[in-house]
Protein backbone atom coordinates (compact mmCIF):
# COMPACT_ATOMS: atom_id res chain seq x y z
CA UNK A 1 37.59 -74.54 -38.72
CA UNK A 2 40.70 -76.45 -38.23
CA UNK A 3 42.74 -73.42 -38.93
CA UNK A 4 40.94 -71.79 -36.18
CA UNK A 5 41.24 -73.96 -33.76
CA UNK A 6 44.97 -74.64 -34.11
CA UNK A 7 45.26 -71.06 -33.91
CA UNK A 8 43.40 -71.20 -30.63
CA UNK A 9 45.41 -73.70 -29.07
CA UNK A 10 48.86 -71.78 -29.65
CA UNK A 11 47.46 -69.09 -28.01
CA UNK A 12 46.00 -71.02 -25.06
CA UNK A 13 49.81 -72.82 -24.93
CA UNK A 14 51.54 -69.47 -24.93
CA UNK A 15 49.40 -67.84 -22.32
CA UNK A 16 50.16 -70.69 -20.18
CA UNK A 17 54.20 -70.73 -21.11
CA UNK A 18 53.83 -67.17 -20.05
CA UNK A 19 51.88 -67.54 -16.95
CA UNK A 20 54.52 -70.09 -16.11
CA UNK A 21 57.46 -68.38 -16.51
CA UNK A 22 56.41 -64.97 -14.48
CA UNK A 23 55.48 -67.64 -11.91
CA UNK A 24 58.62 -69.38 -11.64
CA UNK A 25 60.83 -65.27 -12.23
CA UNK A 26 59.68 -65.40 -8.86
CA UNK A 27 62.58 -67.52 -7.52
CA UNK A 28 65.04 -65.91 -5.90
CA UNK A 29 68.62 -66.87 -4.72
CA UNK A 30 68.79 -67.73 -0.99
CA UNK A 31 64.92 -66.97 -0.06
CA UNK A 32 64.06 -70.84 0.51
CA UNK A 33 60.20 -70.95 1.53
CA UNK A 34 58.34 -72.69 4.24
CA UNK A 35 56.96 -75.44 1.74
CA UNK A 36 60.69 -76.15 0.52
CA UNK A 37 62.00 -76.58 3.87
CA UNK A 38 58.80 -78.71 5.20
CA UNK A 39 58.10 -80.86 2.33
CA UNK A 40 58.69 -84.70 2.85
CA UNK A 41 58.31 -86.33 -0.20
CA UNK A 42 57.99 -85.21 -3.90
CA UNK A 43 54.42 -85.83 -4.62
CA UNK A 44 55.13 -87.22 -8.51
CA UNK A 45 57.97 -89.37 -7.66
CA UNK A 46 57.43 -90.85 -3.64
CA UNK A 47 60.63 -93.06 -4.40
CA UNK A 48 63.22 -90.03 -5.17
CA UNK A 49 65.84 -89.33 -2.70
CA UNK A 50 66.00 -85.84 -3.69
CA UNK A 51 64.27 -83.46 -6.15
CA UNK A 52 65.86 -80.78 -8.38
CA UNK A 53 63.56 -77.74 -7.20
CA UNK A 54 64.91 -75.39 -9.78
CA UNK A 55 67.74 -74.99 -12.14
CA UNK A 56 68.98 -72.28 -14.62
CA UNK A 57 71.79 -72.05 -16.70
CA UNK A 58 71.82 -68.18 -18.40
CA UNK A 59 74.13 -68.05 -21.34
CA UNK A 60 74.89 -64.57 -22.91
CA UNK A 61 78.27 -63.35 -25.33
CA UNK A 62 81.29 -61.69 -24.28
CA UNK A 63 83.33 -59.14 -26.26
CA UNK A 64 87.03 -58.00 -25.39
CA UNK A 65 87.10 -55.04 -27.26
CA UNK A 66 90.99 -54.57 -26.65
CA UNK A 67 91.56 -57.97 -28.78
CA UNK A 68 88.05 -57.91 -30.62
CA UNK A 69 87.25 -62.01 -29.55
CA UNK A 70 83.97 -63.10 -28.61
CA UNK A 71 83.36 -65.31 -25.87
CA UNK A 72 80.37 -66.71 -23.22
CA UNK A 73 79.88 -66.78 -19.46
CA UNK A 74 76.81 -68.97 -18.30
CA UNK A 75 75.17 -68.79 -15.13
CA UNK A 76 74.33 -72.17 -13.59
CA UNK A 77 71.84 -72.39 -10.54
CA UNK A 78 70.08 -75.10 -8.58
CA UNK A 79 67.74 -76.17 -5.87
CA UNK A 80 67.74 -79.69 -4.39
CA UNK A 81 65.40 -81.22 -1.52
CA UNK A 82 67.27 -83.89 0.22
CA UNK A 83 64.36 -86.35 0.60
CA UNK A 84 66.17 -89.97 1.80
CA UNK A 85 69.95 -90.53 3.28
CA UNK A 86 70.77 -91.79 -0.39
CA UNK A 87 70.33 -88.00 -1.34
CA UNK A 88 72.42 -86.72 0.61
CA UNK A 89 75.28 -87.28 -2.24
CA UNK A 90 73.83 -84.50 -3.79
CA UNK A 91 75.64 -82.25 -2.09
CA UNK A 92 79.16 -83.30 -3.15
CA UNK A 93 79.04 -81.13 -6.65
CA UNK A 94 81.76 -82.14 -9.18
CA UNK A 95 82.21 -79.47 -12.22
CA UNK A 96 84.02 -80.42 -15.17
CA UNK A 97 85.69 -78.03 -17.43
CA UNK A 98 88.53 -77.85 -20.70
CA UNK A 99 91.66 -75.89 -20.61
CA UNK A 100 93.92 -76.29 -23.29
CA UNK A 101 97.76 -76.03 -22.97
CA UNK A 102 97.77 -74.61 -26.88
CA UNK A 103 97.97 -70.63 -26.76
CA UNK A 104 95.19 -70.19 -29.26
CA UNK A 105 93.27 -73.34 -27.75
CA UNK A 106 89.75 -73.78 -25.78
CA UNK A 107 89.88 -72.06 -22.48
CA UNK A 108 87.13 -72.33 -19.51
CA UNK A 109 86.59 -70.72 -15.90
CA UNK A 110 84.93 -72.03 -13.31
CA UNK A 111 84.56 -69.26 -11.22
CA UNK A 112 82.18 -67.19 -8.29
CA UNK A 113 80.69 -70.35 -6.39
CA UNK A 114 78.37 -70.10 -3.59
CA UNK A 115 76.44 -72.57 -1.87
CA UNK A 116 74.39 -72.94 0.95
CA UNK A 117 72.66 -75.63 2.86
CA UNK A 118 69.10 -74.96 4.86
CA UNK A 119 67.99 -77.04 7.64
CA UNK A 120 64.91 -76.22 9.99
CA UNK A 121 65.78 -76.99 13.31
CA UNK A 122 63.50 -76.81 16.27
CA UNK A 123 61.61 -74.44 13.79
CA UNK A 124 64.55 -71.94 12.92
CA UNK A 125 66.35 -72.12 9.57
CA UNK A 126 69.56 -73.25 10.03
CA UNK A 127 72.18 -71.94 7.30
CA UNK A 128 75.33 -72.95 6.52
CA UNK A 129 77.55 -71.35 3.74
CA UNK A 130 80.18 -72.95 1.88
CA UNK A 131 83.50 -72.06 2.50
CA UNK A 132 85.95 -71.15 -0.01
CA UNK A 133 88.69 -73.44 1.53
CA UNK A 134 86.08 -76.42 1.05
CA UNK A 135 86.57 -75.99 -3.02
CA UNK A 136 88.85 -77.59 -4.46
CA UNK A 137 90.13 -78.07 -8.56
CA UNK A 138 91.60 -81.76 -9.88
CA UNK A 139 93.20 -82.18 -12.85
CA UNK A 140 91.36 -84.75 -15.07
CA UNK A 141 92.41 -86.88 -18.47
CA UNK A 142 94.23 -84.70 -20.86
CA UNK A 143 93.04 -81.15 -20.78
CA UNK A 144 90.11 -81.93 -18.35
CA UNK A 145 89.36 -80.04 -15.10
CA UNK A 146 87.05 -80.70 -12.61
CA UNK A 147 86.40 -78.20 -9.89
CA UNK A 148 84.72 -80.14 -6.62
CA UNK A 149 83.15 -78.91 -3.54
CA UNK A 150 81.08 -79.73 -0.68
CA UNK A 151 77.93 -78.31 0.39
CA UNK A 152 78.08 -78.59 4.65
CA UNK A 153 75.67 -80.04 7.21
CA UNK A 154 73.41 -81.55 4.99
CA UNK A 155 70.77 -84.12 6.64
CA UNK A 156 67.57 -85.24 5.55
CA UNK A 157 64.92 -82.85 4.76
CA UNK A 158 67.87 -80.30 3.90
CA UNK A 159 67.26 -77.58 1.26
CA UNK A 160 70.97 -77.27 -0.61
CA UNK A 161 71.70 -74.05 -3.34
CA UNK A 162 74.30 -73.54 -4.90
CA UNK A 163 75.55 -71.56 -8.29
CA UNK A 164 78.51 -70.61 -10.29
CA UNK A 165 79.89 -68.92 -13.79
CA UNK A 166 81.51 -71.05 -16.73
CA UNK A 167 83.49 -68.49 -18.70
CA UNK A 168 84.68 -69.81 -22.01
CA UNK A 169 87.09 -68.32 -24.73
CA UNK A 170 85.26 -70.39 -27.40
CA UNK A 171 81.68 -68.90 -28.87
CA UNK A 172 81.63 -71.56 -31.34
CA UNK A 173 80.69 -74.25 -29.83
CA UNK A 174 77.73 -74.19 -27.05
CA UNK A 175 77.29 -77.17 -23.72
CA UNK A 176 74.14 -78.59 -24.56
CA UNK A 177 71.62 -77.53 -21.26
CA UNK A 178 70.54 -80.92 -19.90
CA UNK A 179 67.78 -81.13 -18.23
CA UNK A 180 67.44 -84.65 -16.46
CA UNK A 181 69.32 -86.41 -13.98
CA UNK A 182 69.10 -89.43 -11.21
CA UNK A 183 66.29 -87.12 -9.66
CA UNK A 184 63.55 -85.55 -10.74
CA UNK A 185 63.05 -81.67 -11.86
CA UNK A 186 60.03 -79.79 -10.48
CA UNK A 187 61.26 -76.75 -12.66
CA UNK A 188 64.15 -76.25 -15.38
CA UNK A 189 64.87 -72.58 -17.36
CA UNK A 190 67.35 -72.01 -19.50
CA UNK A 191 67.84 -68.44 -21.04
CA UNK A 192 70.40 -67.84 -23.86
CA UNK A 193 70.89 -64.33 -25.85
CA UNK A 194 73.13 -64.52 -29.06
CA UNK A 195 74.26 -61.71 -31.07
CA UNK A 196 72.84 -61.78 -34.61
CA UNK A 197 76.47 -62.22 -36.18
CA UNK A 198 76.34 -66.01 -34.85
CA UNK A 199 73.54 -68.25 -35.91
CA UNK A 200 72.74 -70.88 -34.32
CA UNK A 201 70.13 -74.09 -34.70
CA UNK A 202 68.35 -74.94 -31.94
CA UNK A 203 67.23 -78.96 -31.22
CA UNK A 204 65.67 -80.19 -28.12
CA UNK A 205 66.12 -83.92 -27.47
CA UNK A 206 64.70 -86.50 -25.35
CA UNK A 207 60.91 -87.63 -24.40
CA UNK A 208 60.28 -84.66 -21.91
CA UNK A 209 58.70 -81.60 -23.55
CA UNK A 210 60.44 -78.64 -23.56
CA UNK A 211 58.59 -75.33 -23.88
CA UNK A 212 60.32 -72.01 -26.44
CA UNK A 213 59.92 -69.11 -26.68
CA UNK A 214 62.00 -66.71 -29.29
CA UNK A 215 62.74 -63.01 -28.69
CA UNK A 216 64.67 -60.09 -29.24
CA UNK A 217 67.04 -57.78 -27.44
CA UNK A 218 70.18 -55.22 -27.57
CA UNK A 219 73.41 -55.92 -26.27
CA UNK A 220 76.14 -53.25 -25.49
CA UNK A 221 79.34 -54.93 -26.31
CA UNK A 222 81.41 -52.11 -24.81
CA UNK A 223 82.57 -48.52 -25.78
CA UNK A 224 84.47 -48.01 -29.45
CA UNK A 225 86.30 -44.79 -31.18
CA UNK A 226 82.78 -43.92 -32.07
CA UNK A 227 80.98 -44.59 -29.07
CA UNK A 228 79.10 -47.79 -27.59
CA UNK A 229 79.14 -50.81 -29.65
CA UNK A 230 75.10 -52.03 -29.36
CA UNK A 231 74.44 -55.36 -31.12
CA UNK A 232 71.05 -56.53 -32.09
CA UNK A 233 70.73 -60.24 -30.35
CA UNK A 234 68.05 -63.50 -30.90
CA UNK A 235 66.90 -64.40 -27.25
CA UNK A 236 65.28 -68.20 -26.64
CA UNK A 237 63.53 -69.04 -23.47
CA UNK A 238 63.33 -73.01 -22.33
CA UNK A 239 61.64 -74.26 -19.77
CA UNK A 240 60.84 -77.52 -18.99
CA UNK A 241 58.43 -78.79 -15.87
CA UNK A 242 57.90 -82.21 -13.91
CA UNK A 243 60.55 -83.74 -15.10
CA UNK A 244 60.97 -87.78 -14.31
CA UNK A 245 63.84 -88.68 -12.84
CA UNK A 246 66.50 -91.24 -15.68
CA UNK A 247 67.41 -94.14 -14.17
CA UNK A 248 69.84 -96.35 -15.13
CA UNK A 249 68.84 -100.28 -16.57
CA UNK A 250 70.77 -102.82 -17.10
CA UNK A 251 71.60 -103.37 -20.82
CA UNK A 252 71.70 -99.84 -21.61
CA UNK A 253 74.59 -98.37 -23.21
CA UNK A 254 74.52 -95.22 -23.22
CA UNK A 255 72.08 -93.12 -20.61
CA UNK A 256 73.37 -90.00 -21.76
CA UNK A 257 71.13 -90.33 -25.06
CA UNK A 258 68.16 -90.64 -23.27
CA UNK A 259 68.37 -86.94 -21.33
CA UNK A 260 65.67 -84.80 -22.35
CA UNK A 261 68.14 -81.68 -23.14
CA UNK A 262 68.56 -78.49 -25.44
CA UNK A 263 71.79 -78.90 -27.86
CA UNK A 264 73.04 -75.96 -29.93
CA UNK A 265 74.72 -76.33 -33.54
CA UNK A 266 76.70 -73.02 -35.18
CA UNK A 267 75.18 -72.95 -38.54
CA UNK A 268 77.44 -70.00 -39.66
CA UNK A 269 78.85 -66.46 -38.77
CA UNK A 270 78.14 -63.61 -40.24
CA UNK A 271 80.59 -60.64 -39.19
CA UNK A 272 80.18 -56.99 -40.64
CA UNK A 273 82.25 -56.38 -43.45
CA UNK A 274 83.16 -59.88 -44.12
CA UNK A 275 81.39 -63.08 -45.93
CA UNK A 276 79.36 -65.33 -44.40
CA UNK A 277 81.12 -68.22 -42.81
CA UNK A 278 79.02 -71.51 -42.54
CA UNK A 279 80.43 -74.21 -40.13
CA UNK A 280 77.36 -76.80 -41.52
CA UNK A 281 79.77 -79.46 -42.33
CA UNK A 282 80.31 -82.46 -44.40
CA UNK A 283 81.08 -85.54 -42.71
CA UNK A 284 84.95 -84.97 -44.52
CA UNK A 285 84.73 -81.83 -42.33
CA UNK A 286 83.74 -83.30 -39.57
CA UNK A 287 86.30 -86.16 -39.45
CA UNK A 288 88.84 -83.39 -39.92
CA UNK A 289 87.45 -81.21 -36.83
CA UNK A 290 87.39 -84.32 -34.86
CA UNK A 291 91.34 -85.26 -36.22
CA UNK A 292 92.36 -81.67 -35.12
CA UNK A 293 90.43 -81.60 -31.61
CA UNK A 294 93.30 -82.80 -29.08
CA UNK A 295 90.27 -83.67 -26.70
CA UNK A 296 89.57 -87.04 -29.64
CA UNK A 297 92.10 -87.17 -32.10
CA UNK A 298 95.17 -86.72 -29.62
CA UNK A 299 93.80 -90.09 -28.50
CA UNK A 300 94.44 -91.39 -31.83
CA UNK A 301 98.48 -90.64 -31.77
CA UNK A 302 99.09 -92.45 -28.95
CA UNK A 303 101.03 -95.71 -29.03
CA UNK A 304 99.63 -98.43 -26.63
C-alpha cells in the first residue's frame, strides 16, 4: 500500500513539473505582457522592490574540431519588475568573468548582450534598447573581468530584460546556477546538456526546492574525415518557483551559503579510446589544485 502510494505521488509530482515547465516554454524574449507591465506589487513578497520574473541560464558543450578541445557557452536571461525607487538599481548589471594571461590557462567571453527596458506610458509601451556604447568591461583583481552596463529609462513600474553568452575554454569546471538574490524569483530554469564523455554530479543546495528532471539527447559536434561527429548527451532540467527573496542579517558571515542554487562537480572523463580519468579528489589533491590555481594560490606568493 505504501509502495503504491509513493508511486502515485511521483507521478502526480511529475505531471505537475511537466505542466509547469510547458507553461513557463511559453516565455518569450521581448513579448512583455499586459500583467507584467501593470502589476504593482508582488503578491508573495509586498515589501520587494523588484521581482525576478524569469531567469534561465542554458549551458550546452562546445567542440573545435580543428584543435579537438571541448568547451561551454551558457545562455543567461532575465526578467525584473521594478516595484519601489530602491529597485531601480537593478538595472545597473555587473558581469564578472576569468581570463588568464597563461596560454594554456582559463579563458571566458562575455559576449552578445541585449537589454531592454519597458515602460507603459499614457497606455503605450515605451521601449528603450540598450546601446552598445553604454557597455563597458573593467579590469578586476588579478585575472578578473567584469563587463558592466546600464539598462536606460528605467522608473517605477518598469519591466527591464536583458541576456547574454558566457563562452568558456574550460569544460571542467561548471558556475554553479544560483537561484536567489536580494529579490524574489517568480520563476527560475536552468537547462544543461553534457556529452556522455564528461560525468558530472549534480547537488542542489539551499532551503528552496528545486525541481529535476533527467533526459537524453544527440549532439552534432561538427563534421570529421568520416562524416558528422554525433555524441550521445545526459540532459537535466531545473526549475525552481516562488522563490523568497535572501536578505542580509547582521551577524552573518557568509550569505552566499545560504542561496538555494544547483552546483556541478566533474566526477571523471571518459574519452573514446582512452582510460577513464576521475577528477574525485583527495583533499592532498585538492590542496594541490588550489596551490596551482593562480586565482588562490598566486595569493599565497605574495610578500606583504
Amino acid at each position: 500500500m505504501n509502495r503504491l502510494f509513493l508511486v502515485i505521488v511521483s507521478l502526480l509530482l511529475a505531471t505537475l513539473f511537466q505542466s509547469t515547465v510547458v507553461a513557463q516554454d511559453k516565455f518569450k524574449f521581448g513579448k512583455i505582457s499586459d500583467e507584467e507591465l501593470t502589476m504593482t506589487q508582488y503578491a508573495l513578497d509586498t515589501s520587494a522592490v523588484a521581482v525576478c520574473l524569469y531567469k534561465e541560464a542554458d549551458l550546452r558543450f562546445t567542440y573545435n574540431i580543428n584543435i579537438g578541445e571541448f568547451g561551454t557557452e551558457t545562455e543567461y536571461v532575465q526578467r525584473v519588475k521594478i516595484l519601489k525607487s530602491e529597485g531601480k538599481q537593478y538595472a545597473d548589471v555587473t558581469i564578472p568573468f576569468y581570463e588568464s594571461n597563461s596560454t594554456k590557462g582559463i579563458k571566458e567571453q562575455i559576449y552578445n548582450i541585449k537589454a531592454t527596458s519597458y515602460t507603459l506610458v499614457d497606455g503605450k509601451v515605451k521601449e528603450s534598447d540598450l546601446s552598445k556604447k553604454y557597455i563597458f568591461e573593467e579590469k578586476g583583481t588579478g585575472n578578473w573581468h567584469i563587463m558592466k552596463f546600464s539598462i536606460p529609462n528605467v522608473e517605477v513600474g518598469t519591466v527591464i530584460e536583458y541576456k547574454y553568452t558566457r563562452k568558456s575554454n574550460n569544460p571542467y569546471q561548471l558556475d554553479p546556477w544560483i537561484i536567489q538574490g536580494g529579490i524574489p524569483v517568480k520563476y527560475a530554469k536552468c537547462f544543461v546538456q553534457i556529452p556522455e564523455y564528461f560525468r558530472y554530479k549534480f547537488e542542489t543546495k539551499g532551503y528552496e526546492h528545486i525541481h529535476s528532471q533527467k533526459g537524453f539527447a544527440t549532439q552534432s559536434l561538427g563534421a570529421g574525415s568520416n562524416g558528422p561527429i554525433n555524441v550521445s548527451c545526459i540532459t537535466r532540467n531545473f526549475v525552481a518557483q516562488d522563490v523568497p527573496a535572501v536578505k542580509d542579517e547582521p551577524f552573518l558571515w557568509c550569505i552566499n551559503d545560504y542561496l538555494s542554487c544547483v552546483e556541478f562537480e566533474l566526477d571523471g572523463i571518459d574519452l573514446p579510446n582512452t582510460l577513464f580519468q576521475s577528477y574525485t579528489s583527495n583533499w592532498e589533491e585538492v590542496k594541490k589544485n588550489l596551490r596551482e590555481y593562480d586565482g588562490f594560490g598566486g595569493m599565497l606568493d605574495l610578500n606583504n
